[in-house]
PDB file of N, CA and C in Angstrom:
ATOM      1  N   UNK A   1       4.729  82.000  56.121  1.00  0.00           N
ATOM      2  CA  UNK A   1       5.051  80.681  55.611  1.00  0.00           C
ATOM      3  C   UNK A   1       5.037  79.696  56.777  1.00  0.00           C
ATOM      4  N   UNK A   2       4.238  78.709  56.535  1.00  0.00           N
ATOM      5  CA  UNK A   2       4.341  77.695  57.823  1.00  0.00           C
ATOM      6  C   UNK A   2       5.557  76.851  58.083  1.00  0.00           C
ATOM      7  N   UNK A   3       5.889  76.446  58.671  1.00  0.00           N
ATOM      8  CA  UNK A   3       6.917  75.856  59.431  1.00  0.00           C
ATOM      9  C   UNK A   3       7.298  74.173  58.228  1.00  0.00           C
ATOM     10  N   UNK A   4       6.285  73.775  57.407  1.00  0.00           N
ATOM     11  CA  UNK A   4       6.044  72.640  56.836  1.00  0.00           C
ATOM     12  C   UNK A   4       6.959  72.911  55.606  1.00  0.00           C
ATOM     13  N   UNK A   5       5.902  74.498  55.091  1.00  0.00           N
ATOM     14  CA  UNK A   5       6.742  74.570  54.047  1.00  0.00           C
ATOM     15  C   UNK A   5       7.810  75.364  54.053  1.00  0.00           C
ATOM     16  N   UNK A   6       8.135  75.969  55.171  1.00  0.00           N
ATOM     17  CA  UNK A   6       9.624  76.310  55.287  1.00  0.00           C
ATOM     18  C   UNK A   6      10.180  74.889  55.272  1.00  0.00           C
ATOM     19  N   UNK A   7      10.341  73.383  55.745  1.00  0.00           N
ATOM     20  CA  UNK A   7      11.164  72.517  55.449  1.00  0.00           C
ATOM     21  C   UNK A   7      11.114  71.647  54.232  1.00  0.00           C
ATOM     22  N   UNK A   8      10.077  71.720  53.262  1.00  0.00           N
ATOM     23  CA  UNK A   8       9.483  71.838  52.381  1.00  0.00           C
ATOM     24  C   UNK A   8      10.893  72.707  51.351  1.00  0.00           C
ATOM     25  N   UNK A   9      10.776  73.805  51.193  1.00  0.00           N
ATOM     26  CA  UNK A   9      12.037  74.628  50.872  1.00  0.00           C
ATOM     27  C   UNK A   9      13.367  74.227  50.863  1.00  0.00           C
ATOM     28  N   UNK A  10      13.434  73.776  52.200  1.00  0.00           N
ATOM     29  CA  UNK A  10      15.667  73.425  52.478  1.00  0.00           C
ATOM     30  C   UNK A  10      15.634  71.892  51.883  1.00  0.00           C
ATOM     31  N   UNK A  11      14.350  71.309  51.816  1.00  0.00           N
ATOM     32  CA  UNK A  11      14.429  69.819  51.016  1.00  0.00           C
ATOM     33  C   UNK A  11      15.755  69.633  49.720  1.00  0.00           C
ATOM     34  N   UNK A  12      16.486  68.741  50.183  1.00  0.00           N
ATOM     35  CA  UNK A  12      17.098  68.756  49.156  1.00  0.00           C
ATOM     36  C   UNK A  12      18.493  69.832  49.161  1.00  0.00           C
ATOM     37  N   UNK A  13      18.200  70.671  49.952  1.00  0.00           N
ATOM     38  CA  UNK A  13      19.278  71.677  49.636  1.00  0.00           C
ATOM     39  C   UNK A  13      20.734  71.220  50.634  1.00  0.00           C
ATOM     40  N   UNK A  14      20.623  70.705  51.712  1.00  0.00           N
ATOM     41  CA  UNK A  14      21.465  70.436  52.516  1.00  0.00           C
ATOM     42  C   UNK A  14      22.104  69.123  52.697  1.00  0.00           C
ATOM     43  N   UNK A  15      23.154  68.397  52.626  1.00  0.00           N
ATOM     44  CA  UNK A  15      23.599  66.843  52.889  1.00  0.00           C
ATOM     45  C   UNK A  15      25.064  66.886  53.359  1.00  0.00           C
ATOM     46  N   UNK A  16      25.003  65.716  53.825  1.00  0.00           N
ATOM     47  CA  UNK A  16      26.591  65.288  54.745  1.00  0.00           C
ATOM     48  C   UNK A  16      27.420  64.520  53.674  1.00  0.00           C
ATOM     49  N   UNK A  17      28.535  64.877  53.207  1.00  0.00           N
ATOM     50  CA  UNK A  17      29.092  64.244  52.227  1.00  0.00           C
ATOM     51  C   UNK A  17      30.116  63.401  52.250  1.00  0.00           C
ATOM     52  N   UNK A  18      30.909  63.917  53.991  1.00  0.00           N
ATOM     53  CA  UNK A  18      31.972  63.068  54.535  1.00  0.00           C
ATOM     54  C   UNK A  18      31.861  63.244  56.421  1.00  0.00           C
ATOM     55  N   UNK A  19      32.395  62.703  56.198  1.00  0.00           N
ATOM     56  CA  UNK A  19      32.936  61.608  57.835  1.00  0.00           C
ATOM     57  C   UNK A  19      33.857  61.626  58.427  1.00  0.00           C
ATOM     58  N   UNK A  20      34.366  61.650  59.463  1.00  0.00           N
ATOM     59  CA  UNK A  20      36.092  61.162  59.487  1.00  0.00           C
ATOM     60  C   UNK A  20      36.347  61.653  60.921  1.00  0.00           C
ATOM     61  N   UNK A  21      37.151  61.304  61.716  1.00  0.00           N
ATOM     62  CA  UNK A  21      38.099  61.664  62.780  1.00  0.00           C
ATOM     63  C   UNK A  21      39.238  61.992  62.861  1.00  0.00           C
ATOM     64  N   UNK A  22      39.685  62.523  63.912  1.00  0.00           N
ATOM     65  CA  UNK A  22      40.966  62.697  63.434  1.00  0.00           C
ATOM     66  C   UNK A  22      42.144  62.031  63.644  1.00  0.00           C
ATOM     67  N   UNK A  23      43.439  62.445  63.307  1.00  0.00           N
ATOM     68  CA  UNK A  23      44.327  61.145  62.687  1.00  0.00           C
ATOM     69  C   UNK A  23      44.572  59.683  63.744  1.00  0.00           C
ATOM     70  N   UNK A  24      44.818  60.870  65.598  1.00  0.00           N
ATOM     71  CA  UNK A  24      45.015  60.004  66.100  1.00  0.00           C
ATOM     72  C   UNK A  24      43.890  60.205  67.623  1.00  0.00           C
ATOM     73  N   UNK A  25      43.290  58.873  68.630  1.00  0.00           N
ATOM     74  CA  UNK A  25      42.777  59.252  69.068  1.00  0.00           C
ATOM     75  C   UNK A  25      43.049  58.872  70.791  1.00  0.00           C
ATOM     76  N   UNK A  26      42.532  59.496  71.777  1.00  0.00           N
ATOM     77  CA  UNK A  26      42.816  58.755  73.340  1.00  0.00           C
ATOM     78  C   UNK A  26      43.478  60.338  73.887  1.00  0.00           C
ATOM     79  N   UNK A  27      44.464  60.039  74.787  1.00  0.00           N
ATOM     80  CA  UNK A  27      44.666  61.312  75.418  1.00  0.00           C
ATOM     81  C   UNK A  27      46.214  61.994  74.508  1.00  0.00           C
ATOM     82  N   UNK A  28      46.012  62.981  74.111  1.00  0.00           N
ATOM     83  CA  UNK A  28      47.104  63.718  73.606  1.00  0.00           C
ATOM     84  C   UNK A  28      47.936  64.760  73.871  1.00  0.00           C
ATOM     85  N   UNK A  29      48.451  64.707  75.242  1.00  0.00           N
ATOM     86  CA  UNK A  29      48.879  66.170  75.522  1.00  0.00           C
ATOM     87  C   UNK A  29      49.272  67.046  74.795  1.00  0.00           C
ATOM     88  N   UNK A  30      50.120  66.935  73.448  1.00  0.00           N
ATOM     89  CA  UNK A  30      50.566  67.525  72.705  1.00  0.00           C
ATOM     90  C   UNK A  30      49.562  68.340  71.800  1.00  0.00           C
ATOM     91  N   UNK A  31      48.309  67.725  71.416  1.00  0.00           N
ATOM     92  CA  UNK A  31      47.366  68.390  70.971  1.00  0.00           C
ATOM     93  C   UNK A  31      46.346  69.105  71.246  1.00  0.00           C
ATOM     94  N   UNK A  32      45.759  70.332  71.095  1.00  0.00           N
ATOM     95  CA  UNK A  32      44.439  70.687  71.394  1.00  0.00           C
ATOM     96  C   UNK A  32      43.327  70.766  71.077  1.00  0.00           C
ATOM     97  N   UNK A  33      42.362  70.433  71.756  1.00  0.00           N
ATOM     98  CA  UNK A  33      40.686  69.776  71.324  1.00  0.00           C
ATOM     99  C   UNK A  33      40.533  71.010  69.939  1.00  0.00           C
ATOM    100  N   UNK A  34      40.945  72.140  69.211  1.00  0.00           N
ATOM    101  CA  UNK A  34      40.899  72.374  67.704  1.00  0.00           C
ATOM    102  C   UNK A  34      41.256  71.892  66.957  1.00  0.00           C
ATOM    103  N   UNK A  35      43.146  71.695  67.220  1.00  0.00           N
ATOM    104  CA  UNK A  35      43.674  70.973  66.595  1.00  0.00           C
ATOM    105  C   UNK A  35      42.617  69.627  65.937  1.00  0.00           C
ATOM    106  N   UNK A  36      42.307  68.780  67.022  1.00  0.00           N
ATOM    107  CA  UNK A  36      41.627  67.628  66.493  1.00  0.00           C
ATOM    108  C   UNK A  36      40.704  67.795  65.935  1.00  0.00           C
ATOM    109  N   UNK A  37      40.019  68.908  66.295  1.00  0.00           N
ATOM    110  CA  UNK A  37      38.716  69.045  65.009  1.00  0.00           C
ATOM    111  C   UNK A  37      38.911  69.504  63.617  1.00  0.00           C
ATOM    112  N   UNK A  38      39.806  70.390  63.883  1.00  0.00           N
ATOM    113  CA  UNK A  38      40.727  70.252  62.400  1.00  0.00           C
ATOM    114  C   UNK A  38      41.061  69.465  61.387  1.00  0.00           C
ATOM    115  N   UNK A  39      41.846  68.592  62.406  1.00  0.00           N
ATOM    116  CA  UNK A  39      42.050  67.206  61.631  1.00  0.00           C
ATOM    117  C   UNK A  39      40.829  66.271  60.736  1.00  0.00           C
ATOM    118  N   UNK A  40      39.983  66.355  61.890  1.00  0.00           N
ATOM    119  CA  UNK A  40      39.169  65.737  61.605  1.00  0.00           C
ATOM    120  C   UNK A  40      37.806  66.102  60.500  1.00  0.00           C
ATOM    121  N   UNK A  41      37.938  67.513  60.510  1.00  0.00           N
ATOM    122  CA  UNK A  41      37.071  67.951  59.626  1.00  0.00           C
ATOM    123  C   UNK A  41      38.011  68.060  57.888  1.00  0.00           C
ATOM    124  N   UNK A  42      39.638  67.957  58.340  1.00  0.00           N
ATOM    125  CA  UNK A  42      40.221  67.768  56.684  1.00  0.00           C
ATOM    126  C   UNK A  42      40.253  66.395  56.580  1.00  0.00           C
ATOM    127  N   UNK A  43      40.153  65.447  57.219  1.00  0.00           N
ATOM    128  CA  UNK A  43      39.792  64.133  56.454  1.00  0.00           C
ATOM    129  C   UNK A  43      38.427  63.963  56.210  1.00  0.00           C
ATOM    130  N   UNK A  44      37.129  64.702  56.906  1.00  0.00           N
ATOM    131  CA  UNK A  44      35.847  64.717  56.180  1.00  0.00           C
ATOM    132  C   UNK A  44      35.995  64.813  55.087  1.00  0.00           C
ATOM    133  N   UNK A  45      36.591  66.459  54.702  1.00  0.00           N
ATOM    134  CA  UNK A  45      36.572  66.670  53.787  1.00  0.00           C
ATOM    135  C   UNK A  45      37.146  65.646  52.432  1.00  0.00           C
ATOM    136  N   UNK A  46      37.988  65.862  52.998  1.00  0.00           N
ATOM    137  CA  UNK A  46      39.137  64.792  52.033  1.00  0.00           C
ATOM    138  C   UNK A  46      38.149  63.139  51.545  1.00  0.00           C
ATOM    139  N   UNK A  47      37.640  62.737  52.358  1.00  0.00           N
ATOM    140  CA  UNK A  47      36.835  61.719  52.229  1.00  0.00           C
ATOM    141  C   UNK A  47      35.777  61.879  51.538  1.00  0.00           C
ATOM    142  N   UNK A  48      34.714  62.996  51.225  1.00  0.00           N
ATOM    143  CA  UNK A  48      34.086  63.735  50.430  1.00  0.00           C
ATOM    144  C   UNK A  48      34.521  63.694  49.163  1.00  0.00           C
ATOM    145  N   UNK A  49      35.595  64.029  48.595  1.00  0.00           N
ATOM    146  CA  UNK A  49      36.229  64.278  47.354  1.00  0.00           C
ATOM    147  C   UNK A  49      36.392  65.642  47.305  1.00  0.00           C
ATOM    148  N   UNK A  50      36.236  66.237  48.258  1.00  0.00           N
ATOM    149  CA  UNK A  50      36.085  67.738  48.478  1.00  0.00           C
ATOM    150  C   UNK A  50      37.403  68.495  48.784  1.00  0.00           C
ATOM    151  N   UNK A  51      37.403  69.787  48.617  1.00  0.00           N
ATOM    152  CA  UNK A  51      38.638  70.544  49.112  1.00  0.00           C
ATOM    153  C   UNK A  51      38.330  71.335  49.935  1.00  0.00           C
ATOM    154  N   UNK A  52      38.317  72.008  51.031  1.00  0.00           N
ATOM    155  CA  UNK A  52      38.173  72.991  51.883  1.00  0.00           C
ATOM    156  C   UNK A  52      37.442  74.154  51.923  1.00  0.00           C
ATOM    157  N   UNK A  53      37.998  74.662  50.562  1.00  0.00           N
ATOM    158  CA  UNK A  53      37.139  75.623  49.776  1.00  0.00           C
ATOM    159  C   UNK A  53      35.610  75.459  49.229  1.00  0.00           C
ATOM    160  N   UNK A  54      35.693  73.839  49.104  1.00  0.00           N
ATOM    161  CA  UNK A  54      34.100  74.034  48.538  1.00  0.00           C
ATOM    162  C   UNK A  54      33.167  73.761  50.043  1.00  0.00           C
ATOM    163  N   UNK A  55      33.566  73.914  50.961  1.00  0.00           N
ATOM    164  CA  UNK A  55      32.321  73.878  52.117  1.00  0.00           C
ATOM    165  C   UNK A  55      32.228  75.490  52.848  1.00  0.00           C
ATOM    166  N   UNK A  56      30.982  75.276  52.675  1.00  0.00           N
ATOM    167  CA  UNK A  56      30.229  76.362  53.009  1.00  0.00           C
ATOM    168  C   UNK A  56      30.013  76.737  54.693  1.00  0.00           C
ATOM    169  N   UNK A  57      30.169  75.488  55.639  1.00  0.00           N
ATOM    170  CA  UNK A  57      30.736  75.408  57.022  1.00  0.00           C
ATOM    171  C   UNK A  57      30.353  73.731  57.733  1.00  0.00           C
ATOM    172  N   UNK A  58      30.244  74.195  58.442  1.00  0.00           N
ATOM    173  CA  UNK A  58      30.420  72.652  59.662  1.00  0.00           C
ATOM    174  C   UNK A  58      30.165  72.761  60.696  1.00  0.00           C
ATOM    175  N   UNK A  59      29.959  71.214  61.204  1.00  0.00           N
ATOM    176  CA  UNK A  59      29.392  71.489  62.463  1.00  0.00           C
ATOM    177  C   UNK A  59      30.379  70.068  63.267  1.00  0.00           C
ATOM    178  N   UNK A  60      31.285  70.428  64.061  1.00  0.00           N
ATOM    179  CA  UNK A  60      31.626  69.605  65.285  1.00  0.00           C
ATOM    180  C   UNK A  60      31.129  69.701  66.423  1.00  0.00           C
ATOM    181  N   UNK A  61      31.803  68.455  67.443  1.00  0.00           N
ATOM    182  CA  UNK A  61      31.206  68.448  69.025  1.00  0.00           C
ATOM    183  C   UNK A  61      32.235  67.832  69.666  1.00  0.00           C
ATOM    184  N   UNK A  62      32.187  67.636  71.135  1.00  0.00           N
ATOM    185  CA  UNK A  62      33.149  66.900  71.725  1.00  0.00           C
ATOM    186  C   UNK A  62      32.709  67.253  72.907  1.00  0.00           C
ATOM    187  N   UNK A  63      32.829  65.941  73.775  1.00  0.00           N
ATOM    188  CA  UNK A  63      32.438  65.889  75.196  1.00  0.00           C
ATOM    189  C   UNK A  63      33.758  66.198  75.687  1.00  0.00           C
ATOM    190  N   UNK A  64      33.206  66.905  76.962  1.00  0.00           N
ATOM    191  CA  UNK A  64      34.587  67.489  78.078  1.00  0.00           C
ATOM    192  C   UNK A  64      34.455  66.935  79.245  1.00  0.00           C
ATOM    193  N   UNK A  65      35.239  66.156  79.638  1.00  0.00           N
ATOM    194  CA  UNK A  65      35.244  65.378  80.918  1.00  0.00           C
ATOM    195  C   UNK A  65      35.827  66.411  82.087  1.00  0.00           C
ATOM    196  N   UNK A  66      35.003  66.050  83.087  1.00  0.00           N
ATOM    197  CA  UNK A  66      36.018  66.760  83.891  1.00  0.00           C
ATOM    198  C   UNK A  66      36.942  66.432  85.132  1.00  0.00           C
ATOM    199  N   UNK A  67      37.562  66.770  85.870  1.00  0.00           N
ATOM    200  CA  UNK A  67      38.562  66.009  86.207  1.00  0.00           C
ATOM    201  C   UNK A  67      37.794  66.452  87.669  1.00  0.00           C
ATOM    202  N   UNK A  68      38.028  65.119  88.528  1.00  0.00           N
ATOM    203  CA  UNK A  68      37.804  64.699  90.051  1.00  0.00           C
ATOM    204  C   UNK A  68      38.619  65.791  90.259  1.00  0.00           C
ATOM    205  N   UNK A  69      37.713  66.505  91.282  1.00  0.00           N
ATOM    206  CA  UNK A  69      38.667  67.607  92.501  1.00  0.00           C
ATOM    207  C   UNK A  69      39.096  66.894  93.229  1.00  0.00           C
ATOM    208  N   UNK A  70      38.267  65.990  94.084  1.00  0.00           N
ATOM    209  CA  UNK A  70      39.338  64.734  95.094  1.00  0.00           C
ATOM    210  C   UNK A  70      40.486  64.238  94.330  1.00  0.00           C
ATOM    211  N   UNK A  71      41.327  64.493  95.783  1.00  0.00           N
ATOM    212  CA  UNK A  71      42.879  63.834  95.325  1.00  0.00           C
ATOM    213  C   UNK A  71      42.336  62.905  96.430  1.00  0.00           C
ATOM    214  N   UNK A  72      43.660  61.609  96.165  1.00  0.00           N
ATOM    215  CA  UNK A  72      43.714  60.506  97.100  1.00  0.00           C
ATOM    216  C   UNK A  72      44.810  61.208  98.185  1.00  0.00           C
ATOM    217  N   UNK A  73      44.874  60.332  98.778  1.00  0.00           N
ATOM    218  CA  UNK A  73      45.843  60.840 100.109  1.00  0.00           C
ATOM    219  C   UNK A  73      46.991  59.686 100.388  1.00  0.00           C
TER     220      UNK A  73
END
């Protein structure tokens, strides 16, 4: 099967239904970078009209900064 009509095939089968971030955003010590994807993937959902149960999976991301080894003096 060529590559055309393999996408040809998933036509139609796949879509993004919600959106969302999570509740709160900037630096959170208290929270961890799951936590927030968590969040953020139950207000997708929730924004969807959806419940948890009806997704089949997901896809998050998040940039990781990293912290200066130089200290000042």
């Amino acid at each position: 099967m060529s590559d055309l009509a393999k996408m040809r095939e998933l036509s139609n089968s796949v879509c993004i239904v919600g959106v969302d971030e999570s509740d709160e955003i900037g630096t959170l010590p208290g929270k961890s970078q799951l936590s927030l994807h968590v969040e953020a993937i139950t207000n997708a959902v929730r924004d969807a009209g959806l419940k948890v149960s009806d997704v089949d999976g997901i896809f998050t991301a998040s940039i990781r900064r990293r912290r200066s080894a130089r200290r000042s003096a």
